[in-house]
N, C-alpha and C. Protein backbone atom coordinates (compact mmCIF):
# COMPACT_ATOMS: atom_id res chain seq x y z
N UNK A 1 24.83 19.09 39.38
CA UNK A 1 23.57 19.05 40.10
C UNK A 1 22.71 20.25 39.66
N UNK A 2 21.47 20.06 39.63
CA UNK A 2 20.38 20.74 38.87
C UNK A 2 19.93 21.53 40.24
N UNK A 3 19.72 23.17 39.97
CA UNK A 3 19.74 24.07 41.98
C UNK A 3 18.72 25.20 40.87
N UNK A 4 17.78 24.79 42.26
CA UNK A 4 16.47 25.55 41.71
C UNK A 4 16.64 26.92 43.29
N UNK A 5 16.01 28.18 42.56
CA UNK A 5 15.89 29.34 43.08
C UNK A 5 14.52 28.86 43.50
N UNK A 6 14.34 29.24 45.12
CA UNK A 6 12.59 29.42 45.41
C UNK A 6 12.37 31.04 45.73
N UNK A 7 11.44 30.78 45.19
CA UNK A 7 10.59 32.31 44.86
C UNK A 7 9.53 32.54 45.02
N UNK A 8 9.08 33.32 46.35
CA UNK A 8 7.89 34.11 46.10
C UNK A 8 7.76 34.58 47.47
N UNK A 9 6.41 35.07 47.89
CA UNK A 9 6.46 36.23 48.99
C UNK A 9 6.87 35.76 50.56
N UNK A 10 7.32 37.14 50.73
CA UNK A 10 8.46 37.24 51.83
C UNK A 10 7.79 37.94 52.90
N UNK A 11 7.82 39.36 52.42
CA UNK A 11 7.86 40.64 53.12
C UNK A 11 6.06 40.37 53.52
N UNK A 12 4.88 39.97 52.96
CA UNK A 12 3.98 40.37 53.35
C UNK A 12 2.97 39.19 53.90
N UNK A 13 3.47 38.38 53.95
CA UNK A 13 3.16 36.51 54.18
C UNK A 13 3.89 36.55 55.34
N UNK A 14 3.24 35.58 56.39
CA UNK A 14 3.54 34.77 57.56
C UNK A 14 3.92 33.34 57.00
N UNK A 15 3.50 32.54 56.01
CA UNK A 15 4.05 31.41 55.88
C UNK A 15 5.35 31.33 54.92
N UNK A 16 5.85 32.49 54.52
CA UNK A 16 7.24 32.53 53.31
C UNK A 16 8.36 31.42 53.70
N UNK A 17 8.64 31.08 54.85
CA UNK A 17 9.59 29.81 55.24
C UNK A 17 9.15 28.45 54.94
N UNK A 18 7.93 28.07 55.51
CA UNK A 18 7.45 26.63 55.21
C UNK A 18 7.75 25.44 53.71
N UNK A 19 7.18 26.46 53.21
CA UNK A 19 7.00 25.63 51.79
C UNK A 19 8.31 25.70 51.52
N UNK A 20 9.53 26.77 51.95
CA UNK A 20 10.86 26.69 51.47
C UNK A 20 11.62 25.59 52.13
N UNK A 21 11.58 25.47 53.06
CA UNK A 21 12.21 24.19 53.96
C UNK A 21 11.63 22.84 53.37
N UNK A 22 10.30 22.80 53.23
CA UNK A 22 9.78 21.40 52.66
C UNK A 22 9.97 21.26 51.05
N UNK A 23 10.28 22.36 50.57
CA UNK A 23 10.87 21.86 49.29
C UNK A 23 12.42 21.50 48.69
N UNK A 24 13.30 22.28 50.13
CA UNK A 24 14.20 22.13 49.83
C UNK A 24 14.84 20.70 50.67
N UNK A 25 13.96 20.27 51.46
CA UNK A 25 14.41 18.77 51.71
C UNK A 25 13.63 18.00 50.35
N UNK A 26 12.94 18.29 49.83
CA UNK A 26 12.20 17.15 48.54
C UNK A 26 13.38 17.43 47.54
N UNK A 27 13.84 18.55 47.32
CA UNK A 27 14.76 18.95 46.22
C UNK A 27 16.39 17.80 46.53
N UNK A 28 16.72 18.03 47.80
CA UNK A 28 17.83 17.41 48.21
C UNK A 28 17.57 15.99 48.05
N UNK A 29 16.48 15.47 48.67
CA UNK A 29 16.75 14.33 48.81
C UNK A 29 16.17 12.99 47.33
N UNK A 30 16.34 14.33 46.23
CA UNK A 30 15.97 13.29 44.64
C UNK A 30 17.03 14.00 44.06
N UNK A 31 18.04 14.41 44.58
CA UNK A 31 19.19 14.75 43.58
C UNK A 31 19.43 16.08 43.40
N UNK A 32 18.63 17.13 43.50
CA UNK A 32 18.53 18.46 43.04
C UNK A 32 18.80 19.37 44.13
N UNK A 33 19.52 20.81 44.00
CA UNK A 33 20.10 21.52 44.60
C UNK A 33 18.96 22.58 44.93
N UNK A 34 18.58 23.53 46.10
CA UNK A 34 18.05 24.81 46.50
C UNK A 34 18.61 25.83 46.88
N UNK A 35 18.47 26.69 45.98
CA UNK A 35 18.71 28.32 47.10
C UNK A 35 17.51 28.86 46.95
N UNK A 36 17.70 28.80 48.68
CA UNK A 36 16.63 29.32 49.43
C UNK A 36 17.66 30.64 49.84
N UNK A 37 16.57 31.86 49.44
CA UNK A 37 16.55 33.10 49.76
C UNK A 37 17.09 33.55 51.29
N UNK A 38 16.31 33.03 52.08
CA UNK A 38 16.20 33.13 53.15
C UNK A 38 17.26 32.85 54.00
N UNK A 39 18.14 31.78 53.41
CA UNK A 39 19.53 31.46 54.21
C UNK A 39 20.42 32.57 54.14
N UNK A 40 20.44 33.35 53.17
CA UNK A 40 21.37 35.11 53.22
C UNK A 40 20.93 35.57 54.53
N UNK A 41 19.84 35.78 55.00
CA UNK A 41 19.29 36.68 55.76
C UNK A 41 20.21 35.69 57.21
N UNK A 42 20.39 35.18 57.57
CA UNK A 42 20.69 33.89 58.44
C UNK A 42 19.85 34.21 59.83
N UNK A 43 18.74 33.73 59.65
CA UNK A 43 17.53 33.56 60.67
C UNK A 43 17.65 35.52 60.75
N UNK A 44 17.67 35.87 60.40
CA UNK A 44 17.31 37.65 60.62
C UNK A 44 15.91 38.08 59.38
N UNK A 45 15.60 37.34 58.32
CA UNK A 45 14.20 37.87 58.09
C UNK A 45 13.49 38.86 58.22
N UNK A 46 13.21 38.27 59.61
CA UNK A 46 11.90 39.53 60.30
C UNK A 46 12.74 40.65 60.71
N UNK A 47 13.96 40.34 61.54
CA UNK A 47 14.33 41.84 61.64
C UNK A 47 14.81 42.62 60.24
N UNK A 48 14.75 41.76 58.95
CA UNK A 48 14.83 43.26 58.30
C UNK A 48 13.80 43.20 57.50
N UNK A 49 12.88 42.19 58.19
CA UNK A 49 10.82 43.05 57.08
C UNK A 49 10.68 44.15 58.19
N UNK A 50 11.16 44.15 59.67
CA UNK A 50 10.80 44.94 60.14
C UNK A 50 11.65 46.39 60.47
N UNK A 51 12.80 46.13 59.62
CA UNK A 51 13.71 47.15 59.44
C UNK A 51 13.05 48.00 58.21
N UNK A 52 13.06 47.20 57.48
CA UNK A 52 12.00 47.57 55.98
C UNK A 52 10.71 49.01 56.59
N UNK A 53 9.71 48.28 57.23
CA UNK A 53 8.58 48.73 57.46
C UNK A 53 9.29 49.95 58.43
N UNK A 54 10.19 50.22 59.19
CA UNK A 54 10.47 51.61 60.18
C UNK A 54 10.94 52.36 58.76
N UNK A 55 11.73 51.95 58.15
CA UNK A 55 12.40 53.01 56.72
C UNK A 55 10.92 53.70 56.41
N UNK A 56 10.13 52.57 55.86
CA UNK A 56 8.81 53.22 54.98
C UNK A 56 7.92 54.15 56.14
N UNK A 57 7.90 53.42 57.42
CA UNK A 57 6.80 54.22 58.10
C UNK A 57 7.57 55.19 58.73
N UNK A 58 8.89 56.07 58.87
CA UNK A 58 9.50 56.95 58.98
C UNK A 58 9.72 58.21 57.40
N UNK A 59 8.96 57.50 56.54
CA UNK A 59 9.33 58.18 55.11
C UNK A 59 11.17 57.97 54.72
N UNK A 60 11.28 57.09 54.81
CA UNK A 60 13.06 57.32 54.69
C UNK A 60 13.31 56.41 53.56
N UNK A 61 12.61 56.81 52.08
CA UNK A 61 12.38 56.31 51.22
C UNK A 61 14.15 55.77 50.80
N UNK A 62 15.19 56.92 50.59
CA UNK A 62 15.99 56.51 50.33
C UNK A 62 16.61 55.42 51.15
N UNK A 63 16.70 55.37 52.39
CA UNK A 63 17.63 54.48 52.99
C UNK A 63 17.13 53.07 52.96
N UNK A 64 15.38 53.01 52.72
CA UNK A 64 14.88 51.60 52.22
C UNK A 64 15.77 51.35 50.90
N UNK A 65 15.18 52.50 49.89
CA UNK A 65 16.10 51.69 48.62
C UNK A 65 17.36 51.18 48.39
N UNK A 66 18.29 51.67 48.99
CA UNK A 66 19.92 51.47 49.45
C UNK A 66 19.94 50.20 50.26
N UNK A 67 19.28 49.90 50.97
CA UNK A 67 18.71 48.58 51.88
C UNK A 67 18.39 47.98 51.47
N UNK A 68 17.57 48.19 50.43
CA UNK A 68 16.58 46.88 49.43
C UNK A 68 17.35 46.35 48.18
N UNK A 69 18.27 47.21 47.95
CA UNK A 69 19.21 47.38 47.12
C UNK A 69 20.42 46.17 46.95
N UNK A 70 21.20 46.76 48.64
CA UNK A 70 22.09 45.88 48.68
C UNK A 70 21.68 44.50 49.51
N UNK A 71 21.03 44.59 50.23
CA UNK A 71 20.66 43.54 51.30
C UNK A 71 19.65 42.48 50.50
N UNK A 72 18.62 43.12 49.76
CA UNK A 72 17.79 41.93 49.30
C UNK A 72 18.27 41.33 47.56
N UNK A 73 17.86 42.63 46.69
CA UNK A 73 17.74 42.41 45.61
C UNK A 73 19.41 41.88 44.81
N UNK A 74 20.25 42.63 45.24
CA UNK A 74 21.50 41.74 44.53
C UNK A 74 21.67 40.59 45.48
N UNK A 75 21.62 40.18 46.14
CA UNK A 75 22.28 38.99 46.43
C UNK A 75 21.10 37.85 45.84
N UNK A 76 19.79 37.99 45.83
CA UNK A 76 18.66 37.19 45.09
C UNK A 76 19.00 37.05 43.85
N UNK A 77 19.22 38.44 43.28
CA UNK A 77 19.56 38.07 41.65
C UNK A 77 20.87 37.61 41.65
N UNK A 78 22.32 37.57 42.60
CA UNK A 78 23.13 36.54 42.50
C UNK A 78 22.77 34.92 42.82
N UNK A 79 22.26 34.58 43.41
CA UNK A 79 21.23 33.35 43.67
C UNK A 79 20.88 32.95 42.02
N UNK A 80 20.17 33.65 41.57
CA UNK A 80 19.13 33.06 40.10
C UNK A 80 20.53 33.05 39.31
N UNK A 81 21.39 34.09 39.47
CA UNK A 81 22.43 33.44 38.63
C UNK A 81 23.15 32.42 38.53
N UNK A 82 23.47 31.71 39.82
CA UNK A 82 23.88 30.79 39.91
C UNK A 82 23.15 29.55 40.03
N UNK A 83 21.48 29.79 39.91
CA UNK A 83 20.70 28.94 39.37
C UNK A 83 20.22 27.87 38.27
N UNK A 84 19.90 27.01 38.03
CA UNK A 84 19.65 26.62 36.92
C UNK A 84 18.34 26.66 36.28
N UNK A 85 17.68 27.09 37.14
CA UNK A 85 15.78 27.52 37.46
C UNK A 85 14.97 27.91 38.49
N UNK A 86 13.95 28.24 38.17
CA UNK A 86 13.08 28.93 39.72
C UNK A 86 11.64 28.02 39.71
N UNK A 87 11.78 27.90 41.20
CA UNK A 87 10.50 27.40 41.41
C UNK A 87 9.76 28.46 42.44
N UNK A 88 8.62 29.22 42.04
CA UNK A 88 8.02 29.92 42.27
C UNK A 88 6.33 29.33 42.87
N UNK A 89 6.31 30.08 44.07
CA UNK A 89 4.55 29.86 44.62
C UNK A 89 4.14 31.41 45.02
N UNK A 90 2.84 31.26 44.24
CA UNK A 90 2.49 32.31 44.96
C UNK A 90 0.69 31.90 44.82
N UNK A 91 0.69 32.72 46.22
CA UNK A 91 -1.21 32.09 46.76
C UNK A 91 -1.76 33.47 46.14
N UNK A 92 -3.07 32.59 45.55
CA UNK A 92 -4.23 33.88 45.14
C UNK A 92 -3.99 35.69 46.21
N UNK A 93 -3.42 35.23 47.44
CA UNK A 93 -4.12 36.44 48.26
C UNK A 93 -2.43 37.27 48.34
N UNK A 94 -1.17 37.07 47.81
CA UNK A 94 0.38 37.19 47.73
C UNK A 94 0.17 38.74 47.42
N UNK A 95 0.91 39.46 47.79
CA UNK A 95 1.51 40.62 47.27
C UNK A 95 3.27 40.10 47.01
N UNK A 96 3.43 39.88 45.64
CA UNK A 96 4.31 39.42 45.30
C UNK A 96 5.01 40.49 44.18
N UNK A 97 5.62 41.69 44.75
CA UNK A 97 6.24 42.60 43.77
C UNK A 97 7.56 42.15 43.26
N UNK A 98 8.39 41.16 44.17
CA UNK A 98 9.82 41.06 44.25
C UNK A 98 9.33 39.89 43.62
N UNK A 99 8.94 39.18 44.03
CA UNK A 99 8.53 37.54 43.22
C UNK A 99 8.68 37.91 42.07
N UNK A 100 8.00 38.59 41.35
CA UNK A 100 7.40 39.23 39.86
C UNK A 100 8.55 39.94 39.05
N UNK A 101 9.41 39.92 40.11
CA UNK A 101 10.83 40.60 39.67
C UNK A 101 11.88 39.41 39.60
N UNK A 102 11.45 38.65 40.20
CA UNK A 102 12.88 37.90 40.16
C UNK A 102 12.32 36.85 38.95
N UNK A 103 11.25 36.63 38.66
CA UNK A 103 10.26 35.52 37.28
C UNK A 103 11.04 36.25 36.06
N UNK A 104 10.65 37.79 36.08
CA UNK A 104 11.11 38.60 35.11
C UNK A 104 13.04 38.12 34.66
N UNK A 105 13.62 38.37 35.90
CA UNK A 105 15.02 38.53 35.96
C UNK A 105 15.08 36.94 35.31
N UNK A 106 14.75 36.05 35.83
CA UNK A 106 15.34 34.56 35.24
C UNK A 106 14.63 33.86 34.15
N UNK A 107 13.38 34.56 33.59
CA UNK A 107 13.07 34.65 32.03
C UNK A 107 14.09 35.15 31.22
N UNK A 108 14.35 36.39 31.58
CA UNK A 108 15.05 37.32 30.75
C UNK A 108 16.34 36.84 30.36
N UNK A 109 16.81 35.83 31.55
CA UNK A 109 18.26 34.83 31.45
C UNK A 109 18.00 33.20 30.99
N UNK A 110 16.89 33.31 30.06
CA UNK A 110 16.39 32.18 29.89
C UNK A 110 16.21 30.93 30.98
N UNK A 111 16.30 30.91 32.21
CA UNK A 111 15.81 30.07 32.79
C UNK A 111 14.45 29.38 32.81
N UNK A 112 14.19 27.95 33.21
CA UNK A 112 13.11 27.43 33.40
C UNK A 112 12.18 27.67 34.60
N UNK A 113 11.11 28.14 34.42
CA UNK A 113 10.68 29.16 35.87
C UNK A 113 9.00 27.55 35.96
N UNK A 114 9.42 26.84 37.30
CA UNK A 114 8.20 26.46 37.48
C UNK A 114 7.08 27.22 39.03
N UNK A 115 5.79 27.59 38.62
CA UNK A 115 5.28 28.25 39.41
C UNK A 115 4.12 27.31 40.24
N UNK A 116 4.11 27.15 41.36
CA UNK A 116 2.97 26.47 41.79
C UNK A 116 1.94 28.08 42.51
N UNK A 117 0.84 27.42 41.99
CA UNK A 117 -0.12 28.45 42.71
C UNK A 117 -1.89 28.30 42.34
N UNK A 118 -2.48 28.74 43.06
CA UNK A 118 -3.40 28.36 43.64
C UNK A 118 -4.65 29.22 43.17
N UNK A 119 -4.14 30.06 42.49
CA UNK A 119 -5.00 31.33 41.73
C UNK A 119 -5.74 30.47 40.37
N UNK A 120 -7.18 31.00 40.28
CA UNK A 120 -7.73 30.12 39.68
C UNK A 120 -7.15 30.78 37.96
N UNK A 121 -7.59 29.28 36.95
CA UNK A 121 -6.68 29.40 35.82
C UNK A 121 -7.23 30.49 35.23
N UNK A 122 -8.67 31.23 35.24
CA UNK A 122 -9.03 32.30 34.66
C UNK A 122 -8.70 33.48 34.90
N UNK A 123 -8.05 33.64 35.92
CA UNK A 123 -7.45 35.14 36.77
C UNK A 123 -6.13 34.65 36.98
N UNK A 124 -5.11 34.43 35.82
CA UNK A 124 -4.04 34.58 35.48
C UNK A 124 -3.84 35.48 34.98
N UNK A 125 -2.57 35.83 35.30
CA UNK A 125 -2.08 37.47 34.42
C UNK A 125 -1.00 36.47 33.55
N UNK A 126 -1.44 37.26 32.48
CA UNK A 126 -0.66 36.67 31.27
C UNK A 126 0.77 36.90 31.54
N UNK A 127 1.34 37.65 32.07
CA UNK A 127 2.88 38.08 32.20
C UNK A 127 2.85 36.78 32.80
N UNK A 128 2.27 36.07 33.90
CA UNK A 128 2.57 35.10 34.74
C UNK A 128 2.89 33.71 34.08
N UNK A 129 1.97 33.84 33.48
CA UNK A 129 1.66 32.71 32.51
C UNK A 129 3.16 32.43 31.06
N UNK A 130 3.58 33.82 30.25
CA UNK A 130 4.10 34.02 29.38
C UNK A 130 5.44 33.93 30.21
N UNK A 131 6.19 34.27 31.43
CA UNK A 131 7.25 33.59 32.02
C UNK A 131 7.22 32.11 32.18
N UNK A 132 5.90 31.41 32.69
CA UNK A 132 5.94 30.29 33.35
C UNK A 132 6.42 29.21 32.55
N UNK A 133 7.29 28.12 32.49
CA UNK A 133 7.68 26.87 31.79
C UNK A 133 6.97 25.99 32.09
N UNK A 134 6.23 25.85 33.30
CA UNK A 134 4.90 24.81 33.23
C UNK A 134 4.16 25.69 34.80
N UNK A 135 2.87 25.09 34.84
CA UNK A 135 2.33 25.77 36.50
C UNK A 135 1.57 24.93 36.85
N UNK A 136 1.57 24.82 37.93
CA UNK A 136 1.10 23.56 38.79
C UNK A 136 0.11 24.08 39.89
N UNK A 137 -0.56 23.15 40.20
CA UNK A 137 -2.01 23.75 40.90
C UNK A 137 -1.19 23.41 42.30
N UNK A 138 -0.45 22.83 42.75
CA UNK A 138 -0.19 22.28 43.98
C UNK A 138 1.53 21.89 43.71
N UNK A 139 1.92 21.18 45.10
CA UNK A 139 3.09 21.20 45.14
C UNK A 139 3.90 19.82 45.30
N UNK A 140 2.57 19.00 44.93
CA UNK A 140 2.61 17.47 44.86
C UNK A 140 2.67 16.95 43.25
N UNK A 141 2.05 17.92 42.71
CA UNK A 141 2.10 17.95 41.12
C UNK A 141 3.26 18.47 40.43
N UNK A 142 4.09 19.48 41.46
CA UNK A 142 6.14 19.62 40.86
C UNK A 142 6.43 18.59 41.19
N UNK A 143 6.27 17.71 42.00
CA UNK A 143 6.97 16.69 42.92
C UNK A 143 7.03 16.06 41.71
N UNK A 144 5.95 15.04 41.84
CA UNK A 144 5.61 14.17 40.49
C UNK A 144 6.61 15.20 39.38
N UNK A 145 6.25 15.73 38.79
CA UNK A 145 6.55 16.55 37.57
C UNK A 145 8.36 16.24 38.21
N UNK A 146 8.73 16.51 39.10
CA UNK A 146 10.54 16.63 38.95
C UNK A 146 11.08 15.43 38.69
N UNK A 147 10.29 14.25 39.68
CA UNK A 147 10.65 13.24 39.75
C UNK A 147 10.43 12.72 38.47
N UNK A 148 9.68 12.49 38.01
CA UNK A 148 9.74 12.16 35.98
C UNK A 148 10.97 12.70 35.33
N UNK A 149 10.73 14.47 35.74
CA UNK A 149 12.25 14.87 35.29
C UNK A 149 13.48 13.82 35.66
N UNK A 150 13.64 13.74 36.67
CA UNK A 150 14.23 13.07 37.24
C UNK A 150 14.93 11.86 36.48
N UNK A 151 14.14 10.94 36.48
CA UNK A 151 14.25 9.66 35.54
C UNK A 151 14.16 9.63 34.46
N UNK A 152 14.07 10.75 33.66
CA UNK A 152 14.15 10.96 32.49
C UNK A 152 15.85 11.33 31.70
N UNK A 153 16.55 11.43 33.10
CA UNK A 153 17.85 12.67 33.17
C UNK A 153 18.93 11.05 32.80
C-alpha cells in the first residue's frame, strides 16, 4: 500500500487538523495509506503548541529545542521514512518553517512530494517549486490526480 506523509502548518494555523482528516479518509478509502502527524501527539496538539509558546515566552530556548527535538521533529522524520511520499498544503498566509523542513527531508530521500496550495503561481519560491513533483491549486485536483494514479497502478 502506497502511505503518503501530510505536511504542513501546525504550530501557527487554527485549521492544521481539517484538511488532515479529510484527506486521510479520501486516501483510505481509494487504496492509499496516511500518516497524519498529528496522531503521535494523541489529541494533545495544543497542549504542546502551547507548551511550545511558555518555553519561548519564558526564554527557555534550550528546553524548547530538546522538546522540539524529541517530541516533534524525530518522530515526523520517522513518519517520512516510513513513507512513500508527502502530500503537502500550505495557504498563501502559512508560516510553514517545519513544513519546509520536512519537503527538504523527503526530497533529499528522493520521495514524491505533492503540494496543494493556494499561493499565486508568480510568488512561488523556487525551493518550493524545485522540491515539488507536481502542485495543485486545490485539493480536488490531487484527488483527480491520485485517482488516475490510481488506475493507472
Amino acid at each position: 500500500m502506497i502511505r503518503f506523509y501530510l505536511a504542513g502548518s501546525i504550530q501557527f494555523t487554527e485549521s492544521y487538523m481539517d484538511w488532515r482528516i479529510d484527506m486521510t479518509k479520501f486516501l483510505e478509502a481509494n487504496g492509499f495509506g496516511a500518516y497524519n502527524p498529528l496522531t503521535k501527539y494523541s489529541g494533545k496538539s495544543e497542549q504542546y503548541k502551547d507548551r511550545v509558546k511558555k518555553f519561548l515566552a519564558a526564554n527557555q530556548i534550550d528546553l524548547c529545542r530538546n522538546f522540539t527535538r524529541t517530541i516533534i521533529i524525530a518522530p515526523d522524520y520517522n513518519y517520512i521514512d516510513k513513507s512513500d511520499g508527502l502530500i503537502v498544503y500550505i495557504k498563501k498566509e502559512d508560516r510553514v518553517f517545519g513544513t519546509i523542513a520536512e519537503m527538504s527531508y523527503a526530497y533529499r530521500t528522493g520521495k514524491p512530494i505533492f503540494l496543494v496550495t493556494d499561493i499565486p503561481v508568480i510568488e512561488y519560491s523556487a525551493w518550493m517549486v524545485g522540491m515539488s513533483t507536481k502542485i495543485f491549486r486545490n485539493f480536488t485536483e490531487l484527488k483527480r490526480y491520485l485517482k488516475k494514479a490510481l488506475v493507472m497502478r
